[in-house]
Protein backbone atom coordinates (compact mmCIF):
# COMPACT_ATOMS: atom_id res chain seq x y z
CA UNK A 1 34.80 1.80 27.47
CA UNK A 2 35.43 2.79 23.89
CA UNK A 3 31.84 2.03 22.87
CA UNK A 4 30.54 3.95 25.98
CA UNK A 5 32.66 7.13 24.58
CA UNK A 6 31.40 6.60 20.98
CA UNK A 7 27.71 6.68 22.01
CA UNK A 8 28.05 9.65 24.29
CA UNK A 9 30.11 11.09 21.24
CA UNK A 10 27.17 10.13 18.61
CA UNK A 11 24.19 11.50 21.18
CA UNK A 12 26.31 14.62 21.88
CA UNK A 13 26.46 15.66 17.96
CA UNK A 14 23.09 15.19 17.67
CA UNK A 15 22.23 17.02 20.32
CA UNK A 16 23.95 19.79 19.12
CA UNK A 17 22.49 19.39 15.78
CA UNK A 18 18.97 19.38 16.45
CA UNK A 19 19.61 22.05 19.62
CA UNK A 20 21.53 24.54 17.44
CA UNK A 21 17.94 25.20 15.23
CA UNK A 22 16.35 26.24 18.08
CA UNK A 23 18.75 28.04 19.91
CA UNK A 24 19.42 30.13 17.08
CA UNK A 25 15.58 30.73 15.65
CA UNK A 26 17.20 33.32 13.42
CA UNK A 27 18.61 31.41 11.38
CA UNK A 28 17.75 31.71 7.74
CA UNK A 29 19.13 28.90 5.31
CA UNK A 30 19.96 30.08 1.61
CA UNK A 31 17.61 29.40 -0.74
CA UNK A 32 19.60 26.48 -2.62
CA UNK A 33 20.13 24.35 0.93
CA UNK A 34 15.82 25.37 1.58
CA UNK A 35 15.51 23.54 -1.98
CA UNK A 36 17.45 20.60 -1.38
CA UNK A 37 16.50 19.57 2.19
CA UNK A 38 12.83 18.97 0.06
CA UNK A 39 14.59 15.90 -0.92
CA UNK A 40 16.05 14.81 2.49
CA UNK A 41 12.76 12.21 3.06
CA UNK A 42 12.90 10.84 -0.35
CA UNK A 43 16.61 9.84 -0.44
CA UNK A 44 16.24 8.30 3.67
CA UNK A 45 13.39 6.23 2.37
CA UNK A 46 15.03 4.83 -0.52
CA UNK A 47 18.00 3.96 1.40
CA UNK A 48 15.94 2.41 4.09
CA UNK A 49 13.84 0.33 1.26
CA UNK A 50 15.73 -0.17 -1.49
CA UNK A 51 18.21 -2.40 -0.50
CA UNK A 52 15.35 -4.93 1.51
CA UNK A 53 13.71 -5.37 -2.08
CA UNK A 54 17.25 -5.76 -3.74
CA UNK A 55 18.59 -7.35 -1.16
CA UNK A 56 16.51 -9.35 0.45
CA UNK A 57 18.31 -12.25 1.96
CA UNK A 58 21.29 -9.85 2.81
CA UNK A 59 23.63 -11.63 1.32
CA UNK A 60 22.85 -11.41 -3.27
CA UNK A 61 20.98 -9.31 -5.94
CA UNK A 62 17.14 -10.69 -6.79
CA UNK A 63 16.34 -9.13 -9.71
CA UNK A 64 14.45 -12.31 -10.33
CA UNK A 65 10.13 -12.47 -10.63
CA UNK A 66 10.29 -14.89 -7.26
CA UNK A 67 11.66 -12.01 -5.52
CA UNK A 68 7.87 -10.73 -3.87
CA UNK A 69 9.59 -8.14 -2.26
CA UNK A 70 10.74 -5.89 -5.45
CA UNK A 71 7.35 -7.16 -7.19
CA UNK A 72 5.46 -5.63 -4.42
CA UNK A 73 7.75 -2.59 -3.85
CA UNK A 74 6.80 -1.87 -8.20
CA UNK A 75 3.51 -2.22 -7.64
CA UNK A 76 3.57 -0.18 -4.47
CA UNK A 77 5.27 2.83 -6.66
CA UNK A 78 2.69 2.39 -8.81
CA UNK A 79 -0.29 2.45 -6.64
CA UNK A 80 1.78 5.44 -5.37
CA UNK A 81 1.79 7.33 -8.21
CA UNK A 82 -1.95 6.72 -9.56
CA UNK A 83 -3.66 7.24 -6.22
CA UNK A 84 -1.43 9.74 -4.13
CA UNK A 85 -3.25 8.29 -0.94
CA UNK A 86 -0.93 7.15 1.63
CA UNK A 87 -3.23 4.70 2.89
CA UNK A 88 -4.34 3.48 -0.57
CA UNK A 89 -0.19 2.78 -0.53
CA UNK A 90 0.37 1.00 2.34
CA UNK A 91 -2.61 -1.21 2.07
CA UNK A 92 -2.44 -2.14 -1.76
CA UNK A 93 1.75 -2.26 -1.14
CA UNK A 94 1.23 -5.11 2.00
CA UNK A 95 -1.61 -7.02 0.06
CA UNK A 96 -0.28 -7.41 -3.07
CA UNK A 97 3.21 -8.23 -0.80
CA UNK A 98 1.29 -10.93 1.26
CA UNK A 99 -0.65 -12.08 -2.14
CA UNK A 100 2.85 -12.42 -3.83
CA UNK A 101 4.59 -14.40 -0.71
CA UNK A 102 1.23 -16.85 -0.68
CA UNK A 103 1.61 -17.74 -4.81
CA UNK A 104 5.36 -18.80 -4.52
CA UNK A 105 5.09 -20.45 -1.56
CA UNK A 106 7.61 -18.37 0.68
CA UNK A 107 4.53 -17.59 3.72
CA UNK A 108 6.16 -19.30 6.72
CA UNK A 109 3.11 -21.33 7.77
């Protein structure tokens, strides 16, 4: 019963939260919260990805170079940065990832 009440609490909040912006379209944020929420995706993405190329057994640190997933996440912030094309990313991020799992022998074949 308890986990019933905490999902209908959780789904309730964010209700509420994403409700209250449009049932009050008036609403004007200062200009210091407008600045900051330009940073909301880039902090959720790196908490999302940075601990699976850290991490990526889920258990120790890899800062090691068999590690193909923080090889391939570098290279992917690299292709990031010199191309600015999302699609330039993804592919060049999962090629070089796939490339990198193939050469040390960690494909599951």
């Amino acid at each position: 019963m308890n986990t019933w009440l905490l999902i209908l609490g959780m789904a309730l909040i964010t209700f509420a939260i994403r409700y209250s912006l449009f049932a009050f379209p008036d609403l004007r944020f200062p200009p210091l919260v407008r600045q900051s929420l330009h940073y909301v995706p880039t902090a959720v993405l790196s908490a999302i990805v940075l601990p699976g190329m850290l991490i990526p057994d889920g258990q120790q640190w890899a800062f090691n170079l068999d590690n193909a997933y923080l090889l391939a996440g570098m290279v992917t912030i690299a292709i990031a940065a010199l191309t600015r094309h999302l699609l330039a990313t993804i592919g060049g991020g999962l090629l070089v990832f796939f490339v990198l799992r193939g050469l040390l022998g960690q494909l599951p074949l």
